[in-house]
N, C-alpha and C. Protein backbone atom coordinates (compact mmCIF):
# COMPACT_ATOMS: atom_id res chain seq x y z
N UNK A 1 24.14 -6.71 -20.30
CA UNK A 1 23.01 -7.35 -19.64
C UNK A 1 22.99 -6.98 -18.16
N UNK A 2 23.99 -7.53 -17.42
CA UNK A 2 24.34 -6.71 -16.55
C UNK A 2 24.01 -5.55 -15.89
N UNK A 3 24.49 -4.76 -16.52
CA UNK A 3 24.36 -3.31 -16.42
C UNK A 3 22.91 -2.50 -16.45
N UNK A 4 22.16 -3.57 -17.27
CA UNK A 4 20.80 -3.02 -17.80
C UNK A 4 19.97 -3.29 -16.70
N UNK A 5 20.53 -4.51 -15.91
CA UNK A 5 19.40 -5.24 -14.65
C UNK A 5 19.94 -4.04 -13.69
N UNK A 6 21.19 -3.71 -13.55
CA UNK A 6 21.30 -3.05 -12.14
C UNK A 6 20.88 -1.78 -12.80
N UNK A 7 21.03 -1.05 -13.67
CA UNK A 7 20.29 0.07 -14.05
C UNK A 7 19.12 0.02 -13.56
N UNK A 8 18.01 -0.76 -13.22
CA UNK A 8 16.34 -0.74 -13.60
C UNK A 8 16.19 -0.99 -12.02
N UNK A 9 17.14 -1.81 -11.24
CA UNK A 9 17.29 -2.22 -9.68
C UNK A 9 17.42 -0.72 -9.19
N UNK A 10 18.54 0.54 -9.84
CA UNK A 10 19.12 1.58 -9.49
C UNK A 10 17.33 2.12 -9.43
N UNK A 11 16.86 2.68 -10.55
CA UNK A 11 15.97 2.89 -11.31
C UNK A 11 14.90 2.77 -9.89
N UNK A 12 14.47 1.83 -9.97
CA UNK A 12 13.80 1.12 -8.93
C UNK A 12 14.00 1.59 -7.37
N UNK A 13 14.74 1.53 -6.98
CA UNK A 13 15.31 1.99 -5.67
C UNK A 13 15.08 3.63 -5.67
N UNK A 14 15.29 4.27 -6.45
CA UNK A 14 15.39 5.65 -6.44
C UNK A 14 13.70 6.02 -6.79
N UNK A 15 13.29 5.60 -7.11
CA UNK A 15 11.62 5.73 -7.13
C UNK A 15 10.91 5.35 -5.45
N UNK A 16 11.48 3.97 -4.99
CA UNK A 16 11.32 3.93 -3.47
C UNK A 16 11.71 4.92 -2.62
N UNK A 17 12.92 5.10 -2.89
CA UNK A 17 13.00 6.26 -2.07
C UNK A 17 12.31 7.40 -1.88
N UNK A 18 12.30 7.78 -3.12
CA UNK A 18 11.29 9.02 -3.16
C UNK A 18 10.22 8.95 -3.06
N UNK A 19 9.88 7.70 -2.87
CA UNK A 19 7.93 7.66 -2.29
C UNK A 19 8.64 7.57 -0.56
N UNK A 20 9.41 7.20 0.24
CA UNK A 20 9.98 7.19 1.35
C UNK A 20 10.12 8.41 1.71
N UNK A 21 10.90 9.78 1.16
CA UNK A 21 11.39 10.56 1.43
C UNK A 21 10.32 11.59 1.07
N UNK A 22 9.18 11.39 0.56
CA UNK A 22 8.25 12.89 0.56
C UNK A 22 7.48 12.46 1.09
N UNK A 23 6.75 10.88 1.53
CA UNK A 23 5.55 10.38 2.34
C UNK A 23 5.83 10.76 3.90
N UNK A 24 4.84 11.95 4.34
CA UNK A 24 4.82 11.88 5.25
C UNK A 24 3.55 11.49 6.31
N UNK A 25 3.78 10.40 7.16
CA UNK A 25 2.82 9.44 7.80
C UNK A 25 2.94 8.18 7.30
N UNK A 26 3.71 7.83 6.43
CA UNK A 26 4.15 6.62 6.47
C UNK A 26 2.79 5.52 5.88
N UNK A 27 3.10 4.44 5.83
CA UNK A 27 1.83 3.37 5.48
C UNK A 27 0.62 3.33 4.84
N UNK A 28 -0.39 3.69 4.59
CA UNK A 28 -1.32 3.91 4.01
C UNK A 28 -1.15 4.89 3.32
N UNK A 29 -0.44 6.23 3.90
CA UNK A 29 -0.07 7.63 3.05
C UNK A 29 1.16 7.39 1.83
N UNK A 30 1.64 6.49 1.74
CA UNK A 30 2.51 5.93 1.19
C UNK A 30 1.84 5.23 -0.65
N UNK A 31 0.63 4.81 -0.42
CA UNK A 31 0.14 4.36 -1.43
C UNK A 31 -0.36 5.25 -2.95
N UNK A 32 -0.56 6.66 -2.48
CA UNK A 32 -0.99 7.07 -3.80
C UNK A 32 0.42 7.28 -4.08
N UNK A 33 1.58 7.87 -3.68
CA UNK A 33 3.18 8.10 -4.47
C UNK A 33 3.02 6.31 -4.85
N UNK A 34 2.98 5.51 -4.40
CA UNK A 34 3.66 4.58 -4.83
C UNK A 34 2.90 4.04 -6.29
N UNK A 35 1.49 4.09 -6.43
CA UNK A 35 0.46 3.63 -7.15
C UNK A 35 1.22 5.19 -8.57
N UNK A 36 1.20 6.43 -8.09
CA UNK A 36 1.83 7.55 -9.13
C UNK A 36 3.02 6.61 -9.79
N UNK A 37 4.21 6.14 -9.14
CA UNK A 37 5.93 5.48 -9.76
C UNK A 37 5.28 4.51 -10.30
N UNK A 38 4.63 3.84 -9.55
CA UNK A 38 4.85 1.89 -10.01
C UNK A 38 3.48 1.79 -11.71
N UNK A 39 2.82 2.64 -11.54
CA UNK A 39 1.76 2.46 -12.16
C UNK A 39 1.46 3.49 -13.25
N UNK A 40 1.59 4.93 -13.15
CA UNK A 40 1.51 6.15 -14.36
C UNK A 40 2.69 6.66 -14.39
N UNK A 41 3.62 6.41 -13.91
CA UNK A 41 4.64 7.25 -14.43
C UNK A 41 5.45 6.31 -14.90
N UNK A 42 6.54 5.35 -14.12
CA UNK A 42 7.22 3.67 -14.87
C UNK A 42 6.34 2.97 -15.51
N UNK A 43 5.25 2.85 -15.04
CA UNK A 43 4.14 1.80 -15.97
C UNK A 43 4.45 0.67 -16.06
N UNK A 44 5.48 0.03 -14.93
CA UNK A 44 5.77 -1.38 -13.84
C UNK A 44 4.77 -2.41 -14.01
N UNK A 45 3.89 -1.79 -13.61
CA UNK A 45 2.52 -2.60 -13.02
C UNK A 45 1.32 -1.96 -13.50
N UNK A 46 0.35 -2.70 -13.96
CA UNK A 46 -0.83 -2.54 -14.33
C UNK A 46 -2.05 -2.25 -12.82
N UNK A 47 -3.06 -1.13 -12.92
CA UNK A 47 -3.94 -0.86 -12.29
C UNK A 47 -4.36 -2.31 -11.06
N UNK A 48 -4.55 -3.20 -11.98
CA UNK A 48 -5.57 -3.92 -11.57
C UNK A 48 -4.36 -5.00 -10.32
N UNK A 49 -3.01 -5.15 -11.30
CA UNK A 49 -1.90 -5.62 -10.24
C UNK A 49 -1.74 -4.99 -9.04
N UNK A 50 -1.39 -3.39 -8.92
CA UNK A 50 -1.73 -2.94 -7.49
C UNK A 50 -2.39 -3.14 -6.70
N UNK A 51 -3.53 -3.24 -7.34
CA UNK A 51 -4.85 -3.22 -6.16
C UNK A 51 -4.55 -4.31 -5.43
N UNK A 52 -4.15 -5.88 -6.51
CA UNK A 52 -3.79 -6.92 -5.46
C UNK A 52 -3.11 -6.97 -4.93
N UNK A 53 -1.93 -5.81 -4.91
CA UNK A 53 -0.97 -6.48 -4.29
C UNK A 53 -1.03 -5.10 -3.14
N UNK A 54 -1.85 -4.37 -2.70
CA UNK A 54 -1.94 -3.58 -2.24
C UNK A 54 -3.40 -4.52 -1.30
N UNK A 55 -3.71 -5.44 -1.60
CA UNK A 55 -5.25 -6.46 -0.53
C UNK A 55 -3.97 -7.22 -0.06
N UNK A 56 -2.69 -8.07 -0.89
CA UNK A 56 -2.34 -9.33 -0.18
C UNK A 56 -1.30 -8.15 0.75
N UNK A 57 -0.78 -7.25 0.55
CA UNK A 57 0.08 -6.61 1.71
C UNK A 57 -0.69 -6.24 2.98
N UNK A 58 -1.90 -5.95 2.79
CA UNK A 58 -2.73 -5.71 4.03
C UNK A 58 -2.81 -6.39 4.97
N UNK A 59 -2.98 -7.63 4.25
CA UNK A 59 -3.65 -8.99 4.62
C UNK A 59 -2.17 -9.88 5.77
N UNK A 60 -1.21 -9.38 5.41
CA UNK A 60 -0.03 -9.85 6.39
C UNK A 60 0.49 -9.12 6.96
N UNK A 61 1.24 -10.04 7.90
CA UNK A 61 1.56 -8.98 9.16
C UNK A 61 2.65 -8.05 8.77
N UNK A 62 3.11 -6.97 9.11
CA UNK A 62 3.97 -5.98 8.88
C UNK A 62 3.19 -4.86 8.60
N UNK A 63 4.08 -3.95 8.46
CA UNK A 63 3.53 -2.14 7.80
C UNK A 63 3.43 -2.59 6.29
N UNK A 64 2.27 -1.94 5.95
CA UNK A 64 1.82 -1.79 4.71
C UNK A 64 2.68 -1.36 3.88
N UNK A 65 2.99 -0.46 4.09
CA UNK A 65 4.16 0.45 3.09
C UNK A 65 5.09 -0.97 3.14
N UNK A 66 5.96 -1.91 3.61
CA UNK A 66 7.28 -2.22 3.68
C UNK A 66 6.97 -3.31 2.79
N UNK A 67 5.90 -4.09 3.42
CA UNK A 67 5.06 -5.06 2.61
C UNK A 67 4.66 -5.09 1.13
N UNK A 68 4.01 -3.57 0.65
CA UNK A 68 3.71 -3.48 -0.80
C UNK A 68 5.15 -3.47 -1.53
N UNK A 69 6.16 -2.03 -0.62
CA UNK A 69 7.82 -2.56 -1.78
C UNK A 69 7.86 -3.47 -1.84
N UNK A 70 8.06 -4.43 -0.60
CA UNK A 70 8.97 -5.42 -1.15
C UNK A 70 8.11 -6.34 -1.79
N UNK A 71 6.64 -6.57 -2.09
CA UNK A 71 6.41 -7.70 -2.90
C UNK A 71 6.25 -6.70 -4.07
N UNK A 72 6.11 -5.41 -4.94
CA UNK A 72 6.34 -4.70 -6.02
C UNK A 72 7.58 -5.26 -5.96
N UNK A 73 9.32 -5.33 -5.36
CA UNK A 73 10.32 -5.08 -5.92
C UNK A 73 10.27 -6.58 -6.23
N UNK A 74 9.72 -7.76 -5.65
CA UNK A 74 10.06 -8.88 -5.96
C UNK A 74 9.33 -9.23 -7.02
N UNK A 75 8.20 -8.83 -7.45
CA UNK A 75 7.24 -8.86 -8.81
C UNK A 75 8.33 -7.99 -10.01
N UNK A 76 8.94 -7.48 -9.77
CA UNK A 76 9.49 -6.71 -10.87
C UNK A 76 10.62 -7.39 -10.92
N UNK A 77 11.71 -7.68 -9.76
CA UNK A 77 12.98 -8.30 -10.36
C UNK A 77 13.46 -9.16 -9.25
N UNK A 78 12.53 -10.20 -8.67
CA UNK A 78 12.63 -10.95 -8.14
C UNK A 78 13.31 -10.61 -6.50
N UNK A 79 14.11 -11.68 -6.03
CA UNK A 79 14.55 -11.12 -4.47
C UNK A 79 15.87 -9.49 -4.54
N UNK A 80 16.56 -9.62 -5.48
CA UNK A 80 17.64 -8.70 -5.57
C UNK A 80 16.13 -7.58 -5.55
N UNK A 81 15.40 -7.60 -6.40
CA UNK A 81 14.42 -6.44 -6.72
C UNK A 81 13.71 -6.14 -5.13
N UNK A 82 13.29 -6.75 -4.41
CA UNK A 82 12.69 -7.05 -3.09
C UNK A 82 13.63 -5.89 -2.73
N UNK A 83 14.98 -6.84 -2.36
CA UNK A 83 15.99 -6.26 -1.37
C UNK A 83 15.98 -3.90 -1.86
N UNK A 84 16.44 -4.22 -3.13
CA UNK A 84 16.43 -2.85 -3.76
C UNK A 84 14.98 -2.00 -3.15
N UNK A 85 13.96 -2.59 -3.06
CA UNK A 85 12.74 -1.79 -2.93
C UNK A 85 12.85 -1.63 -1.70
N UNK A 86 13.13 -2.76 -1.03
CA UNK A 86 12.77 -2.66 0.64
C UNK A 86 13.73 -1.43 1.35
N UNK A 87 15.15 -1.48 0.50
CA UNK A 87 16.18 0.07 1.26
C UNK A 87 15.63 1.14 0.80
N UNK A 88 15.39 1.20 -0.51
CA UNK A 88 14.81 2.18 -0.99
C UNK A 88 13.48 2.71 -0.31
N UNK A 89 13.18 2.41 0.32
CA UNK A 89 11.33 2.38 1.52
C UNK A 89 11.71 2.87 2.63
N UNK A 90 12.71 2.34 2.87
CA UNK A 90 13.16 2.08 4.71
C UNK A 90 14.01 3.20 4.98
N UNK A 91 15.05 3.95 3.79
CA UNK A 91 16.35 4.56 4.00
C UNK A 91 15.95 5.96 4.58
N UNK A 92 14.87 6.37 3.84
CA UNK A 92 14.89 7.91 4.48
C UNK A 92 14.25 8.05 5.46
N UNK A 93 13.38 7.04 5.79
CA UNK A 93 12.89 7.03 7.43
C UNK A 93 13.97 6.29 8.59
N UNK A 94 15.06 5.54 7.76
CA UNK A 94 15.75 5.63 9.00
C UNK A 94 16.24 6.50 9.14
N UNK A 95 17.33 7.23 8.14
CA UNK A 95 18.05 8.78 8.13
C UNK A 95 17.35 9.36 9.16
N UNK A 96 15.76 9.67 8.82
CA UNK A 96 15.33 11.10 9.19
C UNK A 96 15.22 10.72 10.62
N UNK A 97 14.74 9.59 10.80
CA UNK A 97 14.53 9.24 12.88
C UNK A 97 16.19 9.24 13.31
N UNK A 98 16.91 8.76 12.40
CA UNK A 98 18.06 8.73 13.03
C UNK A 98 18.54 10.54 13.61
N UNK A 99 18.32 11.49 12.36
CA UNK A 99 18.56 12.55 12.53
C UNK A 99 17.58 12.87 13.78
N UNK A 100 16.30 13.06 13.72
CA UNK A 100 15.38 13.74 14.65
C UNK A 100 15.75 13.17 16.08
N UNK A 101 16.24 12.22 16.06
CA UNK A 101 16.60 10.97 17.33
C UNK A 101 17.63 11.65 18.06
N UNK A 102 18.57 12.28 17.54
CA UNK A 102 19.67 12.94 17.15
C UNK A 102 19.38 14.36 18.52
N UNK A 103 18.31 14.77 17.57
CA UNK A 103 18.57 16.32 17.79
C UNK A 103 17.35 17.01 18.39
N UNK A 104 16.44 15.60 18.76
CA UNK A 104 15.08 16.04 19.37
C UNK A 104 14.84 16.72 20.52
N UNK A 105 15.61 15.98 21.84
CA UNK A 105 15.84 16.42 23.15
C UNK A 105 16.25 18.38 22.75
N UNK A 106 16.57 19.04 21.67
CA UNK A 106 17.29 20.46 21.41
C UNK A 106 16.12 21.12 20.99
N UNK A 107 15.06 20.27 20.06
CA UNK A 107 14.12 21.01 19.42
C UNK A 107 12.64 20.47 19.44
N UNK A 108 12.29 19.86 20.74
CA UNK A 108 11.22 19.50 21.37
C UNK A 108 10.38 20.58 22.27
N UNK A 109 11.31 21.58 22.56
CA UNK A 109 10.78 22.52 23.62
C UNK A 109 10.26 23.46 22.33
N UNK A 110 10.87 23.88 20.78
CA UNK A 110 10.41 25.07 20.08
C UNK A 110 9.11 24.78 19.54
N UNK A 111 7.93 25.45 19.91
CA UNK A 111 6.62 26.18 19.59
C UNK A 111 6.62 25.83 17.87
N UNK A 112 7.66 26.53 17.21
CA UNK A 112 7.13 26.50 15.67
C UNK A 112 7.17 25.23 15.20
N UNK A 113 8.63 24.11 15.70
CA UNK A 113 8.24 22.26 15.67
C UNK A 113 7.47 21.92 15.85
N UNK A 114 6.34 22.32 17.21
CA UNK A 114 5.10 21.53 17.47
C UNK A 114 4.36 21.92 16.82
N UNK A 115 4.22 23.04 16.28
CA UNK A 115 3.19 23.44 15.35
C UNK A 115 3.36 22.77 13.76
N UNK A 116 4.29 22.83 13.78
CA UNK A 116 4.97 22.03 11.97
C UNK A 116 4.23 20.98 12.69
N UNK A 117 4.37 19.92 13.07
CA UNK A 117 4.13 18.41 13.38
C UNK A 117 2.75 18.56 13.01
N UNK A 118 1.92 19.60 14.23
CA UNK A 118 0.04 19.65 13.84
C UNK A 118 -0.39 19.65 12.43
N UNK A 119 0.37 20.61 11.76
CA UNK A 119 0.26 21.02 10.07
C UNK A 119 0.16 19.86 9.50
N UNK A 120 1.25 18.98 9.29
CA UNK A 120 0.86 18.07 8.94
C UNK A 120 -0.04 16.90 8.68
N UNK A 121 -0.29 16.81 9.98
CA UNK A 121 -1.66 15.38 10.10
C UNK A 121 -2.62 16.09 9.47
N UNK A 122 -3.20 17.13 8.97
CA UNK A 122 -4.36 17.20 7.86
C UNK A 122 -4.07 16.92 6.36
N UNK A 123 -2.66 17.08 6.19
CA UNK A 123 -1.85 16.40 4.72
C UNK A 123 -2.38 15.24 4.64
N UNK A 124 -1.89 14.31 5.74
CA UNK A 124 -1.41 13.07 5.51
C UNK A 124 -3.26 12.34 5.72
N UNK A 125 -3.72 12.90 6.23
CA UNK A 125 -5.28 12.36 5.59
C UNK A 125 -5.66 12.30 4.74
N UNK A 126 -5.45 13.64 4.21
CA UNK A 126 -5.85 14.42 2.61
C UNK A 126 -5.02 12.42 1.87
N UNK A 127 -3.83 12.76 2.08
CA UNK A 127 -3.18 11.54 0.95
C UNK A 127 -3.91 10.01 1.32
N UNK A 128 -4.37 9.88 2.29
CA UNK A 128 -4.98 8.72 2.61
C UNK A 128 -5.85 8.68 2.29
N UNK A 129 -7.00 9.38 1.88
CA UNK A 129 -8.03 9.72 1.28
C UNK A 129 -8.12 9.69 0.40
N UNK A 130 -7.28 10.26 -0.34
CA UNK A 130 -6.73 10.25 -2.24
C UNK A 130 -6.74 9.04 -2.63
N UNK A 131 -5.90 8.60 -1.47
CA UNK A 131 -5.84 6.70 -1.89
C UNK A 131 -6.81 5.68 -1.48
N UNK A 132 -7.97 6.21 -1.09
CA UNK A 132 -9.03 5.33 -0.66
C UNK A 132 -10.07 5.96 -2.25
N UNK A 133 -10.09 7.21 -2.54
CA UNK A 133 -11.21 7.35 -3.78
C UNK A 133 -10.54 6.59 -4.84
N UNK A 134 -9.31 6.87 -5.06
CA UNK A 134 -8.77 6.30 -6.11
C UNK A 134 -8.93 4.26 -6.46
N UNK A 135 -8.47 4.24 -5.25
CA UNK A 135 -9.04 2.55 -4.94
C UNK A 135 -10.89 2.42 -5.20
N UNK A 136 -11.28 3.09 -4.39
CA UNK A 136 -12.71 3.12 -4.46
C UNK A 136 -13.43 3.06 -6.05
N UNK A 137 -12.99 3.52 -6.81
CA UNK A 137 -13.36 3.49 -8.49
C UNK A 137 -13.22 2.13 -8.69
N UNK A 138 -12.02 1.70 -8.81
CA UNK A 138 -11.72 -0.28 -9.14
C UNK A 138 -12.63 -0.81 -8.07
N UNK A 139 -12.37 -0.64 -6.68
CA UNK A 139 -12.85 -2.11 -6.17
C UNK A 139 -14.14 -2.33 -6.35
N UNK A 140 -15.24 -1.31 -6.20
CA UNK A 140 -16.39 -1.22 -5.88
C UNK A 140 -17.24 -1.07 -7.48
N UNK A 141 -17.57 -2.47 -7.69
CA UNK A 141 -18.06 -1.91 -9.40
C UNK A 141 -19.40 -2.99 -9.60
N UNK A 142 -19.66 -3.30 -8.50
CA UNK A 142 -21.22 -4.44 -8.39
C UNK A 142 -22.12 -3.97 -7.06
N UNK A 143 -23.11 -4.34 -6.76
CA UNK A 143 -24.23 -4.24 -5.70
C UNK A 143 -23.08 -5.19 -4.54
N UNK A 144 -22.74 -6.24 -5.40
CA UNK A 144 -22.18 -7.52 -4.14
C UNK A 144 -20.98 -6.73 -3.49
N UNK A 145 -20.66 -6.40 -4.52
CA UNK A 145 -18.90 -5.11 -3.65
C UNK A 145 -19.52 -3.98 -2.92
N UNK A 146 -20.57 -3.30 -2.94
CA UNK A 146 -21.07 -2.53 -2.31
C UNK A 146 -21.36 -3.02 -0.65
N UNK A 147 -22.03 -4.25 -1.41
CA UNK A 147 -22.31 -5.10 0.42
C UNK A 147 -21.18 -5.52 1.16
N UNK A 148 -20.21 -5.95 0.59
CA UNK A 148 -19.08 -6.21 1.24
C UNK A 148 -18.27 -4.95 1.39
N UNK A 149 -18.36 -3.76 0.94
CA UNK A 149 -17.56 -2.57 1.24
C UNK A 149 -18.43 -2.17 2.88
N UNK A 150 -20.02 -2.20 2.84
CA UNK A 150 -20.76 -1.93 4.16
C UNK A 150 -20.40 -3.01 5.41
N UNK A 151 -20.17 -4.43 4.89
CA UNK A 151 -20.24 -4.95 5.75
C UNK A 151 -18.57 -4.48 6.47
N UNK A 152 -17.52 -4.63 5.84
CA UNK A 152 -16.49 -4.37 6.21
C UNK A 152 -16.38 -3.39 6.71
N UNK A 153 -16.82 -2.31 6.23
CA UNK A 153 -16.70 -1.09 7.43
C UNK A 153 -17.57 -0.70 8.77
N UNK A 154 -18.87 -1.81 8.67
CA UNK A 154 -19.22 -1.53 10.21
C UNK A 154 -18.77 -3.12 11.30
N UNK A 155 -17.76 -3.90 10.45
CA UNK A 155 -16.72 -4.86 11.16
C UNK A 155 -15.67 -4.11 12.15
N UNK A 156 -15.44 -2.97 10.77
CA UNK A 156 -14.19 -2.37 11.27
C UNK A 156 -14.11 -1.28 12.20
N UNK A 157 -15.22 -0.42 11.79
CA UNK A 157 -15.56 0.90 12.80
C UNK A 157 -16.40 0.49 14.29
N UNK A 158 -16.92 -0.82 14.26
CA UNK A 158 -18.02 -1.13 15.67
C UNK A 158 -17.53 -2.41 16.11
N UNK A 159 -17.07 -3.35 15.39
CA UNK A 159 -16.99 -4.59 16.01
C UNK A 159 -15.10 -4.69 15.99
N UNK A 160 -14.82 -3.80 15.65
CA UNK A 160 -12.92 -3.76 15.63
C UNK A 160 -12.07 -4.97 15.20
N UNK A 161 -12.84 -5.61 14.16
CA UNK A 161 -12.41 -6.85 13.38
C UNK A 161 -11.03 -6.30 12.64
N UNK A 162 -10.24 -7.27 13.30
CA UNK A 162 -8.46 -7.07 12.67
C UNK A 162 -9.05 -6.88 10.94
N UNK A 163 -8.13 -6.10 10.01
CA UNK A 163 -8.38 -5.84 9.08
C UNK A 163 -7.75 -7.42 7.64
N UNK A 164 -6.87 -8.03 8.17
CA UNK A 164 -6.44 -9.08 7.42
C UNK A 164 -7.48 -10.10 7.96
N UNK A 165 -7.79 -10.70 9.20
CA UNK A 165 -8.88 -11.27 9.04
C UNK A 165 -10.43 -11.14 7.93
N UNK A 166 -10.54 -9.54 7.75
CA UNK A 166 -11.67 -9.09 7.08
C UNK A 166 -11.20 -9.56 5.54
N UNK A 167 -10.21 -9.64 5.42
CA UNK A 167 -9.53 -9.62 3.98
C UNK A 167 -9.19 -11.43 3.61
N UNK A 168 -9.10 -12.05 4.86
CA UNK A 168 -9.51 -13.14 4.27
C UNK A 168 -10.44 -14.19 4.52
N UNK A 169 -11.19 -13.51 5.03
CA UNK A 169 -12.99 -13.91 5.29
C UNK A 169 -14.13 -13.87 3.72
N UNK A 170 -13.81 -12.33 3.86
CA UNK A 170 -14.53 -11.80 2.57
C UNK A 170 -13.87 -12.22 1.39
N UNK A 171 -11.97 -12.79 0.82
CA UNK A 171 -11.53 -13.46 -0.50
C UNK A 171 -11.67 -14.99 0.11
N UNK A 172 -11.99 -15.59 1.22
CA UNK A 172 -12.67 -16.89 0.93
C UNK A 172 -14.59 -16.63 0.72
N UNK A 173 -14.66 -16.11 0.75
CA UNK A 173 -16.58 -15.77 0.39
C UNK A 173 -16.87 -15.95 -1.28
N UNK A 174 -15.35 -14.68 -1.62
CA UNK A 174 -15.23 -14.39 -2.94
C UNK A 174 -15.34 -16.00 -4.10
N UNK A 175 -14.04 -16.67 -3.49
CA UNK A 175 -13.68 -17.68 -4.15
C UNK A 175 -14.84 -18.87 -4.24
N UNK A 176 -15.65 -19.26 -2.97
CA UNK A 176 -16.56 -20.09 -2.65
C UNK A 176 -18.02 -19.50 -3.74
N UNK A 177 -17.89 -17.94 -3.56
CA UNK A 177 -19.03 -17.43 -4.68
C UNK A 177 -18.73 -17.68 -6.21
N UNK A 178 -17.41 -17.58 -6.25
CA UNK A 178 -17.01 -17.90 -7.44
C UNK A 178 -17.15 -19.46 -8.00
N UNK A 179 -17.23 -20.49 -7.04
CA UNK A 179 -17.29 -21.86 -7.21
C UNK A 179 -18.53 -22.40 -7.91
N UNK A 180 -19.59 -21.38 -7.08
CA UNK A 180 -20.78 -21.82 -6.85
C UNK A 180 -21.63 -21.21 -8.20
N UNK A 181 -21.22 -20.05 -8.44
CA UNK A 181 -21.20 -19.93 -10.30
C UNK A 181 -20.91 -20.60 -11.00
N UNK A 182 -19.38 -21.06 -11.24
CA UNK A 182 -19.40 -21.94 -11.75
C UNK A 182 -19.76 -23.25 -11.75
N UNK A 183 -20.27 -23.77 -10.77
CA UNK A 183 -21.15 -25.25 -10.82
C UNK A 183 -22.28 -24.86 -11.17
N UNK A 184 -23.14 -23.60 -11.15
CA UNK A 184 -24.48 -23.69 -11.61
C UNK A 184 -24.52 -23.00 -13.28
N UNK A 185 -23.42 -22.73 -13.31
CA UNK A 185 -23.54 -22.52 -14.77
C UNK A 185 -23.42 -24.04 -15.50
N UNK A 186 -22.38 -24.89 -15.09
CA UNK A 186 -22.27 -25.87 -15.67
C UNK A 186 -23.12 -26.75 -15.35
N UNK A 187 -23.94 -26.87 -14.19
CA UNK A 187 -25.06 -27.39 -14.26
C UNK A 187 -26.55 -26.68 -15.05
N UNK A 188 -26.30 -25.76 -15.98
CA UNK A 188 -27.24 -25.09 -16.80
C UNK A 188 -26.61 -25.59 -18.01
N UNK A 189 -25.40 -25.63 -18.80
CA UNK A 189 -25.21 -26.47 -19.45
C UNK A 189 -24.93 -27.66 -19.87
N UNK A 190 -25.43 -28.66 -18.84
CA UNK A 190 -25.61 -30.11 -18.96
C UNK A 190 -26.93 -30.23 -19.66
């Protein structure tokens, strides 16, 4: 029994990592590897579980990325599962700053580093992007999600509305819309 929990903790951790150790840009770029482990490849978590737990990580304070492990590792195997996800997230970005931290002042002045660094930031859009169409299929599947996808993005692009505020403005709208259905339905069947 034993053996089988820390197997799946092991299991677990080594999937974090490796969304840690090939994500480069961190946080948002972090979500399609993690949505690939937790969701089509382990098959952990169901579609529709990510998405939430990919709105309530937004929605609090911290980095996104640290936030989604650790409430995935605690949905899967409680706080030990947390703890497992959260090193598994954290380890190769400390390594690698620890290393670059290391050895930067030596290889800050070479031309082909600064150029590697530029290369990158068109990746790490590309993956942020991936993970906004991919989201974009689920969230957006009514006229009313359409309005709230517009309203939220000219909150966010013109009026610079913190993004967890937007997230729980628009799921108290949700819930209050949801109320208000159900009282007029049940006031249609009285």
């Amino acid at each position: 029994m034993l053996g089988g929990r820390l197997s799946f903790f092991v299991k677990m951790f080594m999937a974090f990592f490796k969304i840690g150790a090939f994500t480069l840009g961190g946080g948002y770029a972090m979500i399609p590897l993690m949505k690939l482990e937790m969701v089509e490849k382990n098959k952990w978590l169901k579609e529709e579980e990510f998405l939430d737990i990919i709105a309530v990580s937004q929605s609090v304070p911290g980095a996104v990325a640290i936030n989604t492990s650790v409430y995935i590792g605690y949905k899967l195997g409680g706080l030990t599962g947390a703890i497992f996800a959260l090193f598994g997230t954290v380890l190769p970005s400390f390594l690698t700053i620890l290393f670059i931290a290391y050895f930067y002042s030596e290889v800050r002045e070479i031309t082909y580093f600064n150029k590697a660094l530029k290369g990158v930031y068109p990746s790490i859009f590309i993956l942020i992007l991936s993970a906004a169409f991919s989201l974009w299929k689920k969230a957006l599947k009514d006229y009313q999600s359409y309005v709230i996808f517009i309203m939220s993005l000219f909150l966010l692009l013109f009026v610079n509305v913190y993004p967890g505020i937007l997230i729980l403005v628009f799921g108290l709208i949700g819930v209050f819309r949801g109320l208000y259905k159900d009282a007029k339905r049940m006031k249609k069947n009285d």
